[in-house]
N, C-alpha and C. Protein backbone atom coordinates (compact mmCIF):
# COMPACT_ATOMS: atom_id res chain seq x y z
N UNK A 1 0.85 -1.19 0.00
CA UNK A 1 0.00 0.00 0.00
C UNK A 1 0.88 1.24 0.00
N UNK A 2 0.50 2.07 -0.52
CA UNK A 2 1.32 3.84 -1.03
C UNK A 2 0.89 4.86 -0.08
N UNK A 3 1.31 5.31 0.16
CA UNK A 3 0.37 6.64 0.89
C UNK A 3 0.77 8.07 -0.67
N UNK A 4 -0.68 8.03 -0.17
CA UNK A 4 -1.38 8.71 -1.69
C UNK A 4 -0.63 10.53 -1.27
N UNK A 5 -0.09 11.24 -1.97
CA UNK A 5 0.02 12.54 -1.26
C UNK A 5 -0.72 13.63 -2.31
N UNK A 6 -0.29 13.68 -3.44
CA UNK A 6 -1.13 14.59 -4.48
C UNK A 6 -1.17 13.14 -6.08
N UNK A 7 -2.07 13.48 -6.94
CA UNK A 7 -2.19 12.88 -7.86
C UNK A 7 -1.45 11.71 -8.67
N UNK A 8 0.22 13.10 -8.76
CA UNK A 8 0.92 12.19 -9.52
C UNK A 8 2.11 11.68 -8.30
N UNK A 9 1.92 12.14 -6.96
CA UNK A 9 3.00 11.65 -6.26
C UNK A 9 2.53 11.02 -5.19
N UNK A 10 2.98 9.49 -4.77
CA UNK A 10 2.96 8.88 -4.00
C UNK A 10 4.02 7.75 -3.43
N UNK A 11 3.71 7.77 -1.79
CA UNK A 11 5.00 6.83 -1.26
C UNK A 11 4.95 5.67 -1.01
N UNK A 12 6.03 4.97 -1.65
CA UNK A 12 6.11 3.35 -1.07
C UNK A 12 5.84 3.49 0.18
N UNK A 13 5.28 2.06 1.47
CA UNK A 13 5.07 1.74 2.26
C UNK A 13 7.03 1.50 2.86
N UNK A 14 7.50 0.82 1.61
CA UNK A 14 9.32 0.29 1.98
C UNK A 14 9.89 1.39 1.72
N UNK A 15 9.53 3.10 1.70
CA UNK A 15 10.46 3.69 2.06
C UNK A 15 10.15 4.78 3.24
N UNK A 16 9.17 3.98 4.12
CA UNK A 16 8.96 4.66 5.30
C UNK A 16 9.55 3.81 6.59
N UNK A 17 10.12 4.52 7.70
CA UNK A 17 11.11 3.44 8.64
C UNK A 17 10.04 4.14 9.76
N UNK A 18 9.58 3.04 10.87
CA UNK A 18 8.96 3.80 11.83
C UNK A 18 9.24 3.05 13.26
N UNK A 19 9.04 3.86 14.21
CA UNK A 19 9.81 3.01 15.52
C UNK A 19 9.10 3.41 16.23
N UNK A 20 8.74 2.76 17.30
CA UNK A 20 8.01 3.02 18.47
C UNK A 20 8.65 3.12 19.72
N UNK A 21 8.22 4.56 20.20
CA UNK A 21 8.98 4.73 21.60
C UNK A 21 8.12 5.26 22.40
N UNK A 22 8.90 5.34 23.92
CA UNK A 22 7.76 5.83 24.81
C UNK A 22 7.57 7.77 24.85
N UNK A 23 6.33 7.72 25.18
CA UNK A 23 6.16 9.14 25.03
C UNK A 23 6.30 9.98 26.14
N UNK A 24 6.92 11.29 25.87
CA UNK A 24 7.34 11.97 27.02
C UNK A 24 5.84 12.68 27.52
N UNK A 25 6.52 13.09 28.54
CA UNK A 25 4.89 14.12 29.54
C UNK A 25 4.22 12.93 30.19
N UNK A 26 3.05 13.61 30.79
CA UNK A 26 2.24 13.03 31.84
C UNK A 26 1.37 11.80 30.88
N UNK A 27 1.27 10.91 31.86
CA UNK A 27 0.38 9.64 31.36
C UNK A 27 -0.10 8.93 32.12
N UNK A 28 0.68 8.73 33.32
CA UNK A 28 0.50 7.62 34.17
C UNK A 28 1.39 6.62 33.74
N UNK A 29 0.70 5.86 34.18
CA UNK A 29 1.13 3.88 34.24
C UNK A 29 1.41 3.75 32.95
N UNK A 30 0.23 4.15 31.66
CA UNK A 30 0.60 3.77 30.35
C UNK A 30 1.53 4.47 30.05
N UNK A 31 1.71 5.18 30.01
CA UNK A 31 2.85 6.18 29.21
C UNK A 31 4.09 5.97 29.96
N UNK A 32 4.15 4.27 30.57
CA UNK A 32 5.53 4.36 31.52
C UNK A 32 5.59 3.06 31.03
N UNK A 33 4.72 2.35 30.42
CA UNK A 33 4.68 1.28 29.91
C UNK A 33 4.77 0.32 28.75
N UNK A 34 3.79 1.26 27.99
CA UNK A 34 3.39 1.19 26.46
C UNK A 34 4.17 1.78 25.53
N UNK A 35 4.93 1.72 24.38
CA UNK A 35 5.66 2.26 23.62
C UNK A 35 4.55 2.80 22.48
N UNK A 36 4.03 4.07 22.47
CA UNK A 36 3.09 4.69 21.88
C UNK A 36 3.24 5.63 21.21
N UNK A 37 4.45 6.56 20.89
CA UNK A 37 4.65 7.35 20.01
C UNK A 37 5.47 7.00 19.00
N UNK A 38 5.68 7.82 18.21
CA UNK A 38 6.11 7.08 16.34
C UNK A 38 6.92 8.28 16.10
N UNK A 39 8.46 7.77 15.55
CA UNK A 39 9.15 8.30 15.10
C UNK A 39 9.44 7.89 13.52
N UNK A 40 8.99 8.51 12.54
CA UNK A 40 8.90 7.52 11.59
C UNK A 40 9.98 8.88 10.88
N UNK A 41 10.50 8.04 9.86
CA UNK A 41 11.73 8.51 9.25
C UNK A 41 11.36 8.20 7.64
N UNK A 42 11.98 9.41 6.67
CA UNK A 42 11.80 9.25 5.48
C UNK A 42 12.84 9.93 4.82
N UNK A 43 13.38 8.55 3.91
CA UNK A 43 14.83 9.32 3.11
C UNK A 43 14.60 10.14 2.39
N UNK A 44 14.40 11.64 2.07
CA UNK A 44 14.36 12.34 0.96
C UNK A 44 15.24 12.40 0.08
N UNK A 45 16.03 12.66 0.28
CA UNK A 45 17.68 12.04 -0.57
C UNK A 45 17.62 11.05 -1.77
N UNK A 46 17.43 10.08 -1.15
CA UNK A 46 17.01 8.94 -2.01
C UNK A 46 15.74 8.43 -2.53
N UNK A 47 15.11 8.86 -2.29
CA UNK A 47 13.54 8.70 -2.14
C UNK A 47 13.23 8.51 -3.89
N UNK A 48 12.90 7.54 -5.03
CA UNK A 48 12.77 7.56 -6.11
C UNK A 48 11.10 8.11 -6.02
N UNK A 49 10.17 8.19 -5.58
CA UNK A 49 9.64 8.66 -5.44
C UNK A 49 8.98 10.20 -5.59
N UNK A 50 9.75 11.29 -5.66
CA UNK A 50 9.82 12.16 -5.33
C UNK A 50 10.57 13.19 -6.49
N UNK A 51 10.07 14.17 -7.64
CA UNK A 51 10.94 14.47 -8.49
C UNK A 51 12.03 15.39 -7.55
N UNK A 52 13.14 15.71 -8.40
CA UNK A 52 14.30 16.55 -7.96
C UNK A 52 14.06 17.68 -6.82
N UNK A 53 13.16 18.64 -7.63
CA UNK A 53 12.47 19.53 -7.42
C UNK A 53 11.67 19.58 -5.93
N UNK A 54 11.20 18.61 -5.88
CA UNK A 54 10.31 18.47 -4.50
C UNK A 54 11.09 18.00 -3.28
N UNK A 55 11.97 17.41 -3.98
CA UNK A 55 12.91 16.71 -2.85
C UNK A 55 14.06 18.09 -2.31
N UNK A 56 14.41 18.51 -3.31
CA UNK A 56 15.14 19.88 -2.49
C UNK A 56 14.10 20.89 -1.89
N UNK A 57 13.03 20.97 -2.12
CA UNK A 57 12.13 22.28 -1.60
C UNK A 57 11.81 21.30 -0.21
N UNK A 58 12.06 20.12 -0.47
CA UNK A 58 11.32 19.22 0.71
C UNK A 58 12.40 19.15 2.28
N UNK A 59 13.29 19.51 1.37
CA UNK A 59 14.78 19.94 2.41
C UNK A 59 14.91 20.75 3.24
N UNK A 60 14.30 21.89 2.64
CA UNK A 60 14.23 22.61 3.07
C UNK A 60 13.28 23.08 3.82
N UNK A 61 12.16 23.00 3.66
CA UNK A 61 11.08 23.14 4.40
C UNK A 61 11.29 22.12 5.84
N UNK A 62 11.64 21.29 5.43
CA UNK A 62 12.03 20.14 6.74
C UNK A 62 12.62 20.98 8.23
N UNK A 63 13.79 21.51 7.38
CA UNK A 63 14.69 22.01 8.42
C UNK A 63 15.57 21.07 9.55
N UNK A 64 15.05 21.91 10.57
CA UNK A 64 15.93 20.77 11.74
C UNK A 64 16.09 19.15 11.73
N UNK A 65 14.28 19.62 10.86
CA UNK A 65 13.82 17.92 11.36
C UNK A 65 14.78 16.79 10.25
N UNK A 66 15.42 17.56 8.90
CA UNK A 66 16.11 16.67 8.19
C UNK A 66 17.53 16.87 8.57
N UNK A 67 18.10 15.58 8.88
CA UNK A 67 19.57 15.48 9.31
C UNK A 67 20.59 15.89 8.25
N UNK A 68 21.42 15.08 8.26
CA UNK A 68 22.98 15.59 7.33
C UNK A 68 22.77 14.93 6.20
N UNK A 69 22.17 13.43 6.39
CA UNK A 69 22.40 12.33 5.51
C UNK A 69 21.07 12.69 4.74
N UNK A 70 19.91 13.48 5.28
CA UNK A 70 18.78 13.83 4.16
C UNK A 70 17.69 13.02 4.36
N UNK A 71 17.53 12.99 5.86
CA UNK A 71 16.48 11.49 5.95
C UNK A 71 15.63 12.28 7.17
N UNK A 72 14.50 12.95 6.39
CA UNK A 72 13.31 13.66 7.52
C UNK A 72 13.16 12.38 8.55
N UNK A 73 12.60 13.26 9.83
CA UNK A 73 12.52 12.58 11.25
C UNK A 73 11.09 13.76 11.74
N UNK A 74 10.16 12.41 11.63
CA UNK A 74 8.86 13.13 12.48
C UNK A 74 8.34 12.52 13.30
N UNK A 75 8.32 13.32 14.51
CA UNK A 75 7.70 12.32 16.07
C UNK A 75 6.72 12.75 16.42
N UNK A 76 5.53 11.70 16.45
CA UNK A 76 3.87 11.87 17.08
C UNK A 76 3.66 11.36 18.10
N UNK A 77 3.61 12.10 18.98
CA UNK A 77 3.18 11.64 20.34
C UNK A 77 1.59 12.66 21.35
N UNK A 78 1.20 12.63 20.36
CA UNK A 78 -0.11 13.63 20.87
C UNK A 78 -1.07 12.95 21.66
N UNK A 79 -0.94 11.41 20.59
CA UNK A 79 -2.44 10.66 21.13
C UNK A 79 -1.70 9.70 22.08
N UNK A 80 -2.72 9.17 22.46
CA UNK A 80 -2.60 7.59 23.25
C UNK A 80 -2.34 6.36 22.98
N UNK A 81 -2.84 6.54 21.74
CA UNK A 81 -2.51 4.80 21.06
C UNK A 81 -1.60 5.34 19.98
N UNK A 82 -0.97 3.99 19.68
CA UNK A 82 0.21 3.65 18.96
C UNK A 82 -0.47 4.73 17.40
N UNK A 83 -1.94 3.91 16.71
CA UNK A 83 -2.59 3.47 15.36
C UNK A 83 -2.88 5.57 14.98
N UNK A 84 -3.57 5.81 16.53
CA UNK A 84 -3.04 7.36 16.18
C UNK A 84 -2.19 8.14 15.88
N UNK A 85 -1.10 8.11 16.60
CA UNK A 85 -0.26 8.64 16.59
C UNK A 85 0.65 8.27 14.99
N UNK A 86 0.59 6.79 14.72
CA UNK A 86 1.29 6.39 13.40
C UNK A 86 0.42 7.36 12.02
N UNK A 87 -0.76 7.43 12.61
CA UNK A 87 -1.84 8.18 11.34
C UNK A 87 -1.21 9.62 11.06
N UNK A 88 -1.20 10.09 12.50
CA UNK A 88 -0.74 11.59 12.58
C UNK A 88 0.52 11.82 11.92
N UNK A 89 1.34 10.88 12.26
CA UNK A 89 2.91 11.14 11.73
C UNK A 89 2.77 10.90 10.22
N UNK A 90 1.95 9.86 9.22
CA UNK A 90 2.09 10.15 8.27
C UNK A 90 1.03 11.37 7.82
N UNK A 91 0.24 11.95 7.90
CA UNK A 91 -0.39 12.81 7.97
C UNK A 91 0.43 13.82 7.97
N UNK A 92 1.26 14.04 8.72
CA UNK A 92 1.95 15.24 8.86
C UNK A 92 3.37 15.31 7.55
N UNK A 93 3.33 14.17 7.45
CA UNK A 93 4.36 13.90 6.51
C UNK A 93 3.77 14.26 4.66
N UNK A 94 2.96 13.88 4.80
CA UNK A 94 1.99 13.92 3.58
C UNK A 94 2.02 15.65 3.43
N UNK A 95 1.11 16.38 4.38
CA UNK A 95 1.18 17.67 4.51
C UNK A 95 2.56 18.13 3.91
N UNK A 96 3.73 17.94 4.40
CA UNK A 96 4.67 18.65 4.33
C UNK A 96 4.83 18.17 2.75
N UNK A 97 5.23 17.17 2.32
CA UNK A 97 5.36 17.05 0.84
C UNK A 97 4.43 17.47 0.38
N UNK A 98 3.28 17.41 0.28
CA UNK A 98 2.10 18.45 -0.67
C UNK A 98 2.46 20.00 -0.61
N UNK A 99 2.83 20.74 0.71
CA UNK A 99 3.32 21.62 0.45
C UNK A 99 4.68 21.90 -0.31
N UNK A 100 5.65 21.06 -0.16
CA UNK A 100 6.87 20.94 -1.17
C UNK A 100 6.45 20.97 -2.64
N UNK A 101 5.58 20.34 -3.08
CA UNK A 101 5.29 19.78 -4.38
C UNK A 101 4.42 21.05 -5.05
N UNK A 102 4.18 22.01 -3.98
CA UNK A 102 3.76 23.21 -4.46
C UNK A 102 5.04 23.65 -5.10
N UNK A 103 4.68 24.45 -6.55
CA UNK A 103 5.77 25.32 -7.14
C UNK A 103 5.84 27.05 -6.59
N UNK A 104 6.59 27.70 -5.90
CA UNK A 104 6.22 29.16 -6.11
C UNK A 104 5.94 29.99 -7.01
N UNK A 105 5.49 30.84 -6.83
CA UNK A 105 5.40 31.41 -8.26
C UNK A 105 6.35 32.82 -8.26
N UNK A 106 7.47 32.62 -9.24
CA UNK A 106 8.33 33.75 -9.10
C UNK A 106 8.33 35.02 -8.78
N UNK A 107 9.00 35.82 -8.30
CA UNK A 107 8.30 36.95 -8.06
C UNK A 107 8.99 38.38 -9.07
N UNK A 108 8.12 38.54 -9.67
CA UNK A 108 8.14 39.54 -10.32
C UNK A 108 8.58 41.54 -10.23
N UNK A 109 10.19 41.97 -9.79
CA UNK A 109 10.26 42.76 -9.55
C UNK A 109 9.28 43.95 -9.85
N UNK A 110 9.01 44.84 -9.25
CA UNK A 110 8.06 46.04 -9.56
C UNK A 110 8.55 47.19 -9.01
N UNK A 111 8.01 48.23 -9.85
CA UNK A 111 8.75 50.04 -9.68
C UNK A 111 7.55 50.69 -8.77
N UNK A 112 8.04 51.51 -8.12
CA UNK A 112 6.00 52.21 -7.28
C UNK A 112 6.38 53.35 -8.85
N UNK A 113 4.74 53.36 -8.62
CA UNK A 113 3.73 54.64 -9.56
C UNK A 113 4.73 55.65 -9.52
N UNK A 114 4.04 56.83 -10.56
CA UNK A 114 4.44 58.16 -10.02
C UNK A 114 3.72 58.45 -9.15
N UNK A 115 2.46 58.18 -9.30
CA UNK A 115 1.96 58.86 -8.35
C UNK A 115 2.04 58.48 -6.60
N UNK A 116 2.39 57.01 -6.43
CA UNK A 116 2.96 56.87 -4.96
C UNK A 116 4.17 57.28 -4.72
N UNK A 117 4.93 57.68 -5.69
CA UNK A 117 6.20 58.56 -5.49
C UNK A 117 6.06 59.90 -5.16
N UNK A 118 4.50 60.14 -5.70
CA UNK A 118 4.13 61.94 -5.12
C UNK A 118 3.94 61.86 -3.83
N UNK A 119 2.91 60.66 -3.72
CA UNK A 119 2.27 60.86 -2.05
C UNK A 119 2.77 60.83 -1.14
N UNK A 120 4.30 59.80 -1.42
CA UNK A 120 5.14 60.11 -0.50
C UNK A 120 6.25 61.06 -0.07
N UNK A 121 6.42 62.03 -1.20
CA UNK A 121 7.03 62.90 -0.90
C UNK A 121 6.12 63.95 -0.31
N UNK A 122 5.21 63.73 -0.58
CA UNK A 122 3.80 64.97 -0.05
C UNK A 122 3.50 64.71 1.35
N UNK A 123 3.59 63.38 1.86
CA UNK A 123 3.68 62.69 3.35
C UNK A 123 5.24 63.36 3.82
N UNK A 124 6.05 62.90 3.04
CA UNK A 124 7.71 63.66 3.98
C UNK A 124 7.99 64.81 3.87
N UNK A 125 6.67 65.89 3.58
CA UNK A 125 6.93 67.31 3.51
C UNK A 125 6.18 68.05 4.62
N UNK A 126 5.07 67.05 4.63
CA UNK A 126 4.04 67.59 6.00
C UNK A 126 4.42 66.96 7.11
N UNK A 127 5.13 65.63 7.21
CA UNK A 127 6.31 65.28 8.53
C UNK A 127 6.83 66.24 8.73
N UNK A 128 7.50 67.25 7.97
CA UNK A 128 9.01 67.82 7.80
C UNK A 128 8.19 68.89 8.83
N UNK A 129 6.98 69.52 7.94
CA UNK A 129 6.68 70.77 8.75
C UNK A 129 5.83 70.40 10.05
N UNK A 130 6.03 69.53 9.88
CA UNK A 130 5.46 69.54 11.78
C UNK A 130 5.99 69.33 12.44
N UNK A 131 7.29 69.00 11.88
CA UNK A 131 8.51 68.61 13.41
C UNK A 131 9.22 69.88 13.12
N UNK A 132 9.19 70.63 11.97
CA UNK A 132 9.71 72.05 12.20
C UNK A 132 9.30 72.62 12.93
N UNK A 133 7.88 72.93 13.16
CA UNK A 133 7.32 73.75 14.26
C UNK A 133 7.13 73.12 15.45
N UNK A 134 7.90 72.01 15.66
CA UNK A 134 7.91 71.48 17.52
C UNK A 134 9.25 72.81 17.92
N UNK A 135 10.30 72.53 16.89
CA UNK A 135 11.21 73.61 17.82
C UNK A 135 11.07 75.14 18.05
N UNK A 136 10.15 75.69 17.59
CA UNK A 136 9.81 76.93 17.82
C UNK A 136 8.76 77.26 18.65
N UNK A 137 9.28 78.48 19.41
CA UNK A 137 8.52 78.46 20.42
C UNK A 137 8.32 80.21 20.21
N UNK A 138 7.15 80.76 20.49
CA UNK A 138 6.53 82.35 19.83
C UNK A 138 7.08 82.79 21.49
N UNK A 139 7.62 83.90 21.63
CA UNK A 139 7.81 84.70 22.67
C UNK A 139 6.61 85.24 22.71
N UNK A 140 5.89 85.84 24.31
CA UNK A 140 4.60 86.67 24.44
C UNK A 140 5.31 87.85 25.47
N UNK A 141 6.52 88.04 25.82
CA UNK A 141 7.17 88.91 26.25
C UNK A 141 7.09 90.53 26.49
């Protein structure tokens, strides 16, 4: 089974690594017991899966969470059970590549108007004269 992320992109099941550990914070007994949160790991690097393109924007967006070797690391520990928490982590994983697989759209340098070139000199002229007349002071002598 694949986990489906957008149309034309989807992930093998064999290139997701996932491990179960115990979860930090309050729980009680279970959460001292049960190994319930999911650290699941995904090579971006290598990932055939994944065009060029997505895989470097996917790098980046990662951040901390992708190591040296290029292999994202996401840990779910919100819920209680194992089946949640494994949902969430690919869930969250999915998210982040759909956002990768977004293209930006370049950005297009731009000049201001003339006319916001007036308004602002018409704004830094009536600044000008009102902090001119803070320093004057009319003698009534």
């Amino acid at each position: 089974m694949a986990l489906q992320i957008t149309p034309s992109i989807s992930i093998d099941e064999d290139e997701l690594q996932e491990r179960f550990v115990r979860a930090p914070g309050p729980g009680g007994q279970n959460v001292n017991k049960v190994a319930t949160a999911v650290q699941l790991s995904f090579d971006v690097r290598n990932s055939p899966s994944l065009p060029a393109a997505v895989r470097a924007r996917l790098e980046k967006l990662g951040g901390s969470r992708v190591d040296n070797d290029g292999v994202l690391n996401i840990q779910a520990h919100r819920h209680r059970t194992r089946e949640r928490n494994r949902a969430d982590a690919r869930e969250r994983l999915a998210e982040l590549i759909a956002k990768a697989s977004h293209v930006p759209k370049p950005r297009r340098p731009t000049k201001p108007s003339r006319a916001a070139k007036a308004r602002r000199m018409d704004d830094k002229k009536q600044r000008s004269r009102i902090k001119r007349m803070r320093g004057q002071v009319r003698g009534g002598d």
